[in-house]
N, C-alpha and C. Protein backbone atom coordinates (compact mmCIF):
# COMPACT_ATOMS: atom_id res chain seq x y z
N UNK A 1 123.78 110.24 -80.62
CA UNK A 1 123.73 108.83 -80.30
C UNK A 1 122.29 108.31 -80.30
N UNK A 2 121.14 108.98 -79.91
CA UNK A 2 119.98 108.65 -79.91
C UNK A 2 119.47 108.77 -80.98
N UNK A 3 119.72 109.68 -82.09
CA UNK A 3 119.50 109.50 -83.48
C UNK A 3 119.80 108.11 -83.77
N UNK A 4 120.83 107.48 -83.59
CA UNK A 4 121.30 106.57 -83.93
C UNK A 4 121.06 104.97 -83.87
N UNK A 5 120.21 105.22 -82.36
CA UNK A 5 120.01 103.75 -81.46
C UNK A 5 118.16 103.63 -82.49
N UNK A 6 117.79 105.13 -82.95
CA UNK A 6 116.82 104.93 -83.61
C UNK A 6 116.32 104.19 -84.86
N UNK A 7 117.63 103.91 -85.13
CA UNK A 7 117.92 103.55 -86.60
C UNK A 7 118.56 101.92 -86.28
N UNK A 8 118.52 101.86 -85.13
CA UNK A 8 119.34 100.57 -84.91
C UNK A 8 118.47 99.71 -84.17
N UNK A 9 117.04 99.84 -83.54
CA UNK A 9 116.08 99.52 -83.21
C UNK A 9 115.10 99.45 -84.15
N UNK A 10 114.59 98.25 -84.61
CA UNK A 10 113.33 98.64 -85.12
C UNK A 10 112.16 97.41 -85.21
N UNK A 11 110.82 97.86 -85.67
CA UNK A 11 109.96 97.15 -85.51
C UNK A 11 109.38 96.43 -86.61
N UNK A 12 109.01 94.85 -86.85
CA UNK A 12 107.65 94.15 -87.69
C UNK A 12 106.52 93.96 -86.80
N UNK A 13 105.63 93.88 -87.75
CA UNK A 13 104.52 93.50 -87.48
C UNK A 13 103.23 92.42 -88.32
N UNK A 14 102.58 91.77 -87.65
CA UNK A 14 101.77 90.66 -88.20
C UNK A 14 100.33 91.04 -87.52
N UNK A 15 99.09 91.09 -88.74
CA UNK A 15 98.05 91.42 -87.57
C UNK A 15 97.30 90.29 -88.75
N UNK A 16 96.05 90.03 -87.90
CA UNK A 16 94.62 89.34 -88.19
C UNK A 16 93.94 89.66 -87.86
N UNK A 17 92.50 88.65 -88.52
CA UNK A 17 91.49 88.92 -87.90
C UNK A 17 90.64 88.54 -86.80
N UNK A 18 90.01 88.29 -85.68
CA UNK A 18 89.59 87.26 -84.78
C UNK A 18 88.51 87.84 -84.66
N UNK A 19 87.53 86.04 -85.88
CA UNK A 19 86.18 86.02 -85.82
C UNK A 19 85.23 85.89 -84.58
N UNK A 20 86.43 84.77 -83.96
CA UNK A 20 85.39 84.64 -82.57
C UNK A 20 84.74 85.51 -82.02
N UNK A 21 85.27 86.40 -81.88
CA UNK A 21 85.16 87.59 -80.99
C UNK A 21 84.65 88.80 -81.29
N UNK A 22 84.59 88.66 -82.72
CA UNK A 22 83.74 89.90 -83.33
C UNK A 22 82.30 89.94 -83.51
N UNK A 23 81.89 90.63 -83.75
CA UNK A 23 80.20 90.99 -84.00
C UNK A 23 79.53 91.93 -85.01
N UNK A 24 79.93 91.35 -86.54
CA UNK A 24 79.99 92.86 -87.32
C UNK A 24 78.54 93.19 -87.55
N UNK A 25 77.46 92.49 -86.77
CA UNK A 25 76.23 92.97 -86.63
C UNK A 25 76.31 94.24 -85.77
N UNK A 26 77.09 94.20 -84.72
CA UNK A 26 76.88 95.14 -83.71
C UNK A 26 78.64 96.09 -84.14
N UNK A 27 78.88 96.04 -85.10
CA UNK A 27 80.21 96.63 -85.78
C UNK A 27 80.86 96.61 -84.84
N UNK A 28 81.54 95.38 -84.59
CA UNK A 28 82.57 95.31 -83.60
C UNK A 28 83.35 94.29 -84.38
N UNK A 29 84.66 94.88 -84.65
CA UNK A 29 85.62 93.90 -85.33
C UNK A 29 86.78 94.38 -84.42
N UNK A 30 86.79 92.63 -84.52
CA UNK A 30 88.37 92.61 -83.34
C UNK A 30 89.48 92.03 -84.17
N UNK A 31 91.15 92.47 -83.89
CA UNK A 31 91.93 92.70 -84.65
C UNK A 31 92.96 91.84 -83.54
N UNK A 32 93.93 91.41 -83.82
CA UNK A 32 94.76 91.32 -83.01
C UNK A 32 96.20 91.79 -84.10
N UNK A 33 97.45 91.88 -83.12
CA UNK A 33 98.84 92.35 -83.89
C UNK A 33 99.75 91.90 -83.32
N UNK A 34 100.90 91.19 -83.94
CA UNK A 34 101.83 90.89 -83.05
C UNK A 34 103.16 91.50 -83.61
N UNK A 35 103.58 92.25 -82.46
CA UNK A 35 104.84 92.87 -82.38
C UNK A 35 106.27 92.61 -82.08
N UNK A 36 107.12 92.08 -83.47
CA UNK A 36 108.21 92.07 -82.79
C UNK A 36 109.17 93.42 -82.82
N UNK A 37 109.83 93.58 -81.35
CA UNK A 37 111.13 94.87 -81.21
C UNK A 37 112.21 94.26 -82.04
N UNK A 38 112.68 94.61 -82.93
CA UNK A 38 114.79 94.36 -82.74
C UNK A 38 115.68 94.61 -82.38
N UNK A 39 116.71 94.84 -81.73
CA UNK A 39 117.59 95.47 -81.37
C UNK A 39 119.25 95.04 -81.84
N UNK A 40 119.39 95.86 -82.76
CA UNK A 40 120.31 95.65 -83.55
C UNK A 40 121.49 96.25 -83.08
N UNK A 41 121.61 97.02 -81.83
CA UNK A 41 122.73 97.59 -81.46
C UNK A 41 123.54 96.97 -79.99
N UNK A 42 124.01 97.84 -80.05
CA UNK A 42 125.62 96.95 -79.17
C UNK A 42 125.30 97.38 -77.77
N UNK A 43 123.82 97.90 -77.30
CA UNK A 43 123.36 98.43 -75.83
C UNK A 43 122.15 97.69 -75.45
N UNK A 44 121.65 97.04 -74.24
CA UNK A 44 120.33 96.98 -73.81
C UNK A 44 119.88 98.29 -73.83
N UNK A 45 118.22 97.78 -74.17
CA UNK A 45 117.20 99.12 -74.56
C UNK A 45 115.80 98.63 -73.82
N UNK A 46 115.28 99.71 -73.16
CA UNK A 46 114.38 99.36 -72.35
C UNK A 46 113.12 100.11 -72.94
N UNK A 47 111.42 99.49 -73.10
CA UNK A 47 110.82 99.90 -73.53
C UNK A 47 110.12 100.53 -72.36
N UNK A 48 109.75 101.98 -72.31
CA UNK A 48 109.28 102.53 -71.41
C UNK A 48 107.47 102.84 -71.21
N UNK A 49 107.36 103.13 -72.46
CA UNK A 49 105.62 103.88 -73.18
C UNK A 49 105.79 103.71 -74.41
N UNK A 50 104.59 103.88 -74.53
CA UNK A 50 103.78 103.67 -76.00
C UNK A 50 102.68 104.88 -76.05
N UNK A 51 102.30 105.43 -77.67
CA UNK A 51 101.73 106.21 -78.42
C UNK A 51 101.09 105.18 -79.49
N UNK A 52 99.53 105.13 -79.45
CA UNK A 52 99.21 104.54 -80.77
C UNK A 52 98.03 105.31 -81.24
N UNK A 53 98.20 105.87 -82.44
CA UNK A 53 96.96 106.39 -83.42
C UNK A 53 96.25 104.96 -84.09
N UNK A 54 95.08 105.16 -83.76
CA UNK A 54 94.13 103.47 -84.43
C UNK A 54 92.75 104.36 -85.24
N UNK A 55 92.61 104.38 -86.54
CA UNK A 55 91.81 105.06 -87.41
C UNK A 55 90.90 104.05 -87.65
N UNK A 56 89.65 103.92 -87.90
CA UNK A 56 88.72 103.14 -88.83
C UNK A 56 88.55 103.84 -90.20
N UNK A 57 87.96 103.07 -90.82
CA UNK A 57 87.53 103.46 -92.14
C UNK A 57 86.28 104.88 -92.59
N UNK A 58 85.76 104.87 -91.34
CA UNK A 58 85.07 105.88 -90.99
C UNK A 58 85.64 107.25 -90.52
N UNK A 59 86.90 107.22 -90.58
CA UNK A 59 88.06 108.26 -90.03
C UNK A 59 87.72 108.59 -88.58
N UNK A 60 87.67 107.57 -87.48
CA UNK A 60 87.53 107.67 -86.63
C UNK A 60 88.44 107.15 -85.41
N UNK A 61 89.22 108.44 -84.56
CA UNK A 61 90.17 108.05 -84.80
C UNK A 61 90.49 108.21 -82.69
N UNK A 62 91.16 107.26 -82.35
CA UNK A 62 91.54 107.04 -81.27
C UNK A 62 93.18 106.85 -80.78
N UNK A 63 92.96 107.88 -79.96
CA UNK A 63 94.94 108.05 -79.67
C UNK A 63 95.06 107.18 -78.02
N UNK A 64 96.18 106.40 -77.95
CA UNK A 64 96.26 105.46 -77.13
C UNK A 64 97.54 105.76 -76.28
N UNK A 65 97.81 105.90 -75.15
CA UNK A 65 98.93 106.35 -74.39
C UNK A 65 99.32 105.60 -73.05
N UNK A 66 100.41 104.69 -73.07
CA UNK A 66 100.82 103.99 -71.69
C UNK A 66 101.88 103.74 -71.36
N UNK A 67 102.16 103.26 -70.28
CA UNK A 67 103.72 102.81 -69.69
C UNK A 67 103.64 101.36 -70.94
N UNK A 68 105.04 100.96 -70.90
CA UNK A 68 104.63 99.30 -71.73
C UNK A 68 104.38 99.06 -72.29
N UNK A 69 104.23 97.65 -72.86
CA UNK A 69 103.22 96.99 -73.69
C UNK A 69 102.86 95.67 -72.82
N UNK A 70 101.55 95.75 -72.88
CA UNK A 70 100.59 94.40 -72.17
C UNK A 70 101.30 94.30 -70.85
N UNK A 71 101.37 94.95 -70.42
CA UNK A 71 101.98 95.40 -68.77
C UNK A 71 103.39 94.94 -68.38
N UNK A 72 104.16 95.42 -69.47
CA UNK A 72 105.45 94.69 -69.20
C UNK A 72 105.75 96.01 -69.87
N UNK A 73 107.71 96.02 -69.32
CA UNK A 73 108.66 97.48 -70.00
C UNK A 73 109.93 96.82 -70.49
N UNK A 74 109.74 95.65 -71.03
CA UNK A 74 111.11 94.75 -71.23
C UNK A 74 112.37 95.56 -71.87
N UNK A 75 113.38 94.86 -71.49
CA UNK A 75 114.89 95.27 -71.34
C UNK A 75 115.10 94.44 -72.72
N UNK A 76 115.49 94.68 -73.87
CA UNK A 76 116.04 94.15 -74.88
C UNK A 76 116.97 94.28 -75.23
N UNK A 77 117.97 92.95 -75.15
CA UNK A 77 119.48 92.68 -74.91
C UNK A 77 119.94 93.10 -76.65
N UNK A 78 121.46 93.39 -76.95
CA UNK A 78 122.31 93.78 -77.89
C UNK A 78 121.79 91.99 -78.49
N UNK A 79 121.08 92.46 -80.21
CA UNK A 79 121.38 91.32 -80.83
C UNK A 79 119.82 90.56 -80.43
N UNK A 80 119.47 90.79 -79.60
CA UNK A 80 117.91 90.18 -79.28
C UNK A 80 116.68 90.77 -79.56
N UNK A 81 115.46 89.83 -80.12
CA UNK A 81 113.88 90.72 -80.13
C UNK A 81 113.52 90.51 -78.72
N UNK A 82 112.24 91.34 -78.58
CA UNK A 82 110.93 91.33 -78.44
C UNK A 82 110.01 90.83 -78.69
N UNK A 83 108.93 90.18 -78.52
CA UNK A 83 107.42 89.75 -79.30
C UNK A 83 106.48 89.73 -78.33
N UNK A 84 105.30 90.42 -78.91
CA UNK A 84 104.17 90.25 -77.89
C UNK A 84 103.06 90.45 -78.83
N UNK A 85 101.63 90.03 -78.04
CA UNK A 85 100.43 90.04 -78.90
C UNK A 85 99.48 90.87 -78.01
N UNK A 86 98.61 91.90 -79.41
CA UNK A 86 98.25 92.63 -78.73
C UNK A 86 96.65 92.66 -78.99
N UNK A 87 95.76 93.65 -78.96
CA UNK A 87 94.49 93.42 -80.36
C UNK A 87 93.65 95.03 -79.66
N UNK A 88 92.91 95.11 -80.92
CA UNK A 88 92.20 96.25 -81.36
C UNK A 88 90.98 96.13 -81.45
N UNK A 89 89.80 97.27 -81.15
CA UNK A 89 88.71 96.58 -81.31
C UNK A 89 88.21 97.84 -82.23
N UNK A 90 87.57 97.61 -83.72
CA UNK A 90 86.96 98.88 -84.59
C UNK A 90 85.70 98.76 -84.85
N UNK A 91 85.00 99.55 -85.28
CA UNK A 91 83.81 99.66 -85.74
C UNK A 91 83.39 99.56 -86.97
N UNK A 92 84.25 98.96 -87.74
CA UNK A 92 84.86 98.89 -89.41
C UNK A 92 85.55 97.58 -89.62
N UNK A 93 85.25 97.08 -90.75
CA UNK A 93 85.81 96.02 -91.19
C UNK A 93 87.34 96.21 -91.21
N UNK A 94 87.84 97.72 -91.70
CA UNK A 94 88.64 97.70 -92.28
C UNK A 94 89.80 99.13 -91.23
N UNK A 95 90.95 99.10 -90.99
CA UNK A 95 91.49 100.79 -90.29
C UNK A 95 92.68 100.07 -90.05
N UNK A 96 93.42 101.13 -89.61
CA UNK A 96 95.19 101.45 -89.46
C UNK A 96 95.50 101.70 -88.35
N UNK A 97 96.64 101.59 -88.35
CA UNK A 97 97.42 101.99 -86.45
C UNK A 97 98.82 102.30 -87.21
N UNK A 98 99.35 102.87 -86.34
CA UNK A 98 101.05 103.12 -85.60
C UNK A 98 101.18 104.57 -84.72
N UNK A 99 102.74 103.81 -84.74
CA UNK A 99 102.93 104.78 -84.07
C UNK A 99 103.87 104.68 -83.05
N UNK A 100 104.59 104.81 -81.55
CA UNK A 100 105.68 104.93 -80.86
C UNK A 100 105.77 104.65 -79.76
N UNK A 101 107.16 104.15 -79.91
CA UNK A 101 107.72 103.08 -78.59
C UNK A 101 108.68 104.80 -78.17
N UNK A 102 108.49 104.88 -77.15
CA UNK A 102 109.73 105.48 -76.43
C UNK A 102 110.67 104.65 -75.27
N UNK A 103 111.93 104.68 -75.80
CA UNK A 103 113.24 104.15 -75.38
C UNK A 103 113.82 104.49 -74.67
N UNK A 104 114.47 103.92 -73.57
CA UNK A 104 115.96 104.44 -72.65
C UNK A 104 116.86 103.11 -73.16
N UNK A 105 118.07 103.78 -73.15
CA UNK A 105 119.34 102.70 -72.75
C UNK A 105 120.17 103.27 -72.41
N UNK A 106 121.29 102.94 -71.16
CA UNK A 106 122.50 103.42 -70.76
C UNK A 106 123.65 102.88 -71.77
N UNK A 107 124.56 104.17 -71.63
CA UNK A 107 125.62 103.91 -72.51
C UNK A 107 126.92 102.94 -71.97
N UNK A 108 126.94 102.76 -70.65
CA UNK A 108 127.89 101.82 -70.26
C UNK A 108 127.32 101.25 -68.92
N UNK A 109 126.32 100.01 -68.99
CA UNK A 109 125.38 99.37 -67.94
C UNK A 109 126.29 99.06 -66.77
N UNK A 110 127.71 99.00 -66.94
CA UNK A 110 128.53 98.37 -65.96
C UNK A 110 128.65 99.59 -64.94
N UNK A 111 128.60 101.00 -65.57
CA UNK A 111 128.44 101.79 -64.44
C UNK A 111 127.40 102.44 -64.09
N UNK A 112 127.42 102.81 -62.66
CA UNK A 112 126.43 103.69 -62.01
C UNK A 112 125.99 105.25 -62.50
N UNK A 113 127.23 105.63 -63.04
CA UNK A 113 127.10 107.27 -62.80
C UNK A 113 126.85 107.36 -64.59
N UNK A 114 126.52 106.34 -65.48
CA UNK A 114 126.59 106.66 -66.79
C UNK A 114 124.83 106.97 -67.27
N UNK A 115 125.08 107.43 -68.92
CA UNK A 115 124.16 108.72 -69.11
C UNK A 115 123.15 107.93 -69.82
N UNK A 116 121.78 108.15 -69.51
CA UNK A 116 121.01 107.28 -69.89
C UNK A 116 120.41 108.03 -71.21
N UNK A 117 119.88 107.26 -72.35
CA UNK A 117 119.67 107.76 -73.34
C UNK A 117 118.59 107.95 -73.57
N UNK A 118 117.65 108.74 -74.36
CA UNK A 118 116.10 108.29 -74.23
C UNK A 118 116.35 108.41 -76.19
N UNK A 119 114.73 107.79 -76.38
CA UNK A 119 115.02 107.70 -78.18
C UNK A 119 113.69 107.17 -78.30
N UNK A 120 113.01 107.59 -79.56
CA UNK A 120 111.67 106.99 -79.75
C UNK A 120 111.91 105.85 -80.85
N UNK A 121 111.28 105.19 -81.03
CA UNK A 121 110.99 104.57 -82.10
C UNK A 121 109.13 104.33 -83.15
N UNK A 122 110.08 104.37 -84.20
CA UNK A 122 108.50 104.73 -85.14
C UNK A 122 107.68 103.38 -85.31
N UNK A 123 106.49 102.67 -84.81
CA UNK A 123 105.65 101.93 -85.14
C UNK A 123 104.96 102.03 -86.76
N UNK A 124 105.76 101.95 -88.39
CA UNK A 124 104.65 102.24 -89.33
C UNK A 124 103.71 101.71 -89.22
N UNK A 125 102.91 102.70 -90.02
CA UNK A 125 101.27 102.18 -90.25
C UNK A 125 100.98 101.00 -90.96
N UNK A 126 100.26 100.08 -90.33
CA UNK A 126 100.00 98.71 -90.85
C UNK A 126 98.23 98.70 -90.40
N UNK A 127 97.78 98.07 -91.97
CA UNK A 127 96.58 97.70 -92.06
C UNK A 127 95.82 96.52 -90.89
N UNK A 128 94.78 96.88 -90.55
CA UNK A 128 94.16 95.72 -90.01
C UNK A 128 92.86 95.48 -90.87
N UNK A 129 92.64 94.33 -90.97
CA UNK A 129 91.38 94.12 -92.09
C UNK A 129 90.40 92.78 -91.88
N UNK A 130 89.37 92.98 -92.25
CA UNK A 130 88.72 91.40 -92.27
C UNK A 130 88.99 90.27 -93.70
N UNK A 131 89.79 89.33 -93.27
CA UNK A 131 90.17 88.88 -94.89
C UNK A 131 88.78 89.35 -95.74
N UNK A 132 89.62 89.29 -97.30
CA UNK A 132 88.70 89.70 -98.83
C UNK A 132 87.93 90.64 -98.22
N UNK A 133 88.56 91.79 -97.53
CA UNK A 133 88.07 93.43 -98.03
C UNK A 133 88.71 93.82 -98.51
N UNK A 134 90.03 93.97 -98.03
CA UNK A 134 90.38 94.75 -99.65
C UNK A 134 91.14 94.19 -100.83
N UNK A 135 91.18 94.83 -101.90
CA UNK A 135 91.25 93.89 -103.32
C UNK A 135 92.91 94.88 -103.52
């Protein structure tokens, strides 16, 4: 079943760049990403933690580990997203991320004594970039 809710959950993503805030004198490029969850199946699914690998172009590479996202563990109803905004800070114009949501959902919410599921889900790797770097 958790094979399954894996395949029935899943994620887009939208990222940019934010000039304000960067400094590519002092190689600081800031990224932001916005994440929507889906939940395509017939159970609420609760997001528990997160796993993110974030590489620069320099192959430099930072692993990221927490309860949540942006301090929330939202409950995502049968048939409903998610969306939240997040951001990155690299030392490179140019680097990658993904990586994993880990999941619970109970198989019948109406009862007490039912079996809770756990299930990851895969974040693919999506570019972050400063527009016209790459061709």
């Amino acid at each position: 079943m958790s094979n399954q809710l894996s395949e029935l959950v899943h994620v887009t993503c939208e990222t940019g760049f934010v000039p304000q805030q960067s400094e590519p004198e002092s190689k600081r490029f800031v990224f932001f990403y916005t994440i929507t969850i889906h939940n395509d199946s017939n159970q609420a699914c609760q997001l528990l933690s997160r796993h993110w690998v974030i590489q620069d172009s320099n192959r430099k590479i930072e692993e990221v580990y927490g309860e949540g996202v942006i301090g929330e563990q939202p409950v995502i109803q049968p048939g409903k997203s998610y969306q939240y905004t997040s951001g990155a800070v690299l030392e490179t114009e140019i680097g990658t991320m993904e990586g994993r949501y880990f999941m619970i959902c109970k198989s019948d919410p109406a009862k007490d004594d039912n079996l809770a599921l756990e299930f990851e889900i895969t974040v693919p790797r999506f570019t972050l970039s400063v527009p016209r770097t790459l061709h």
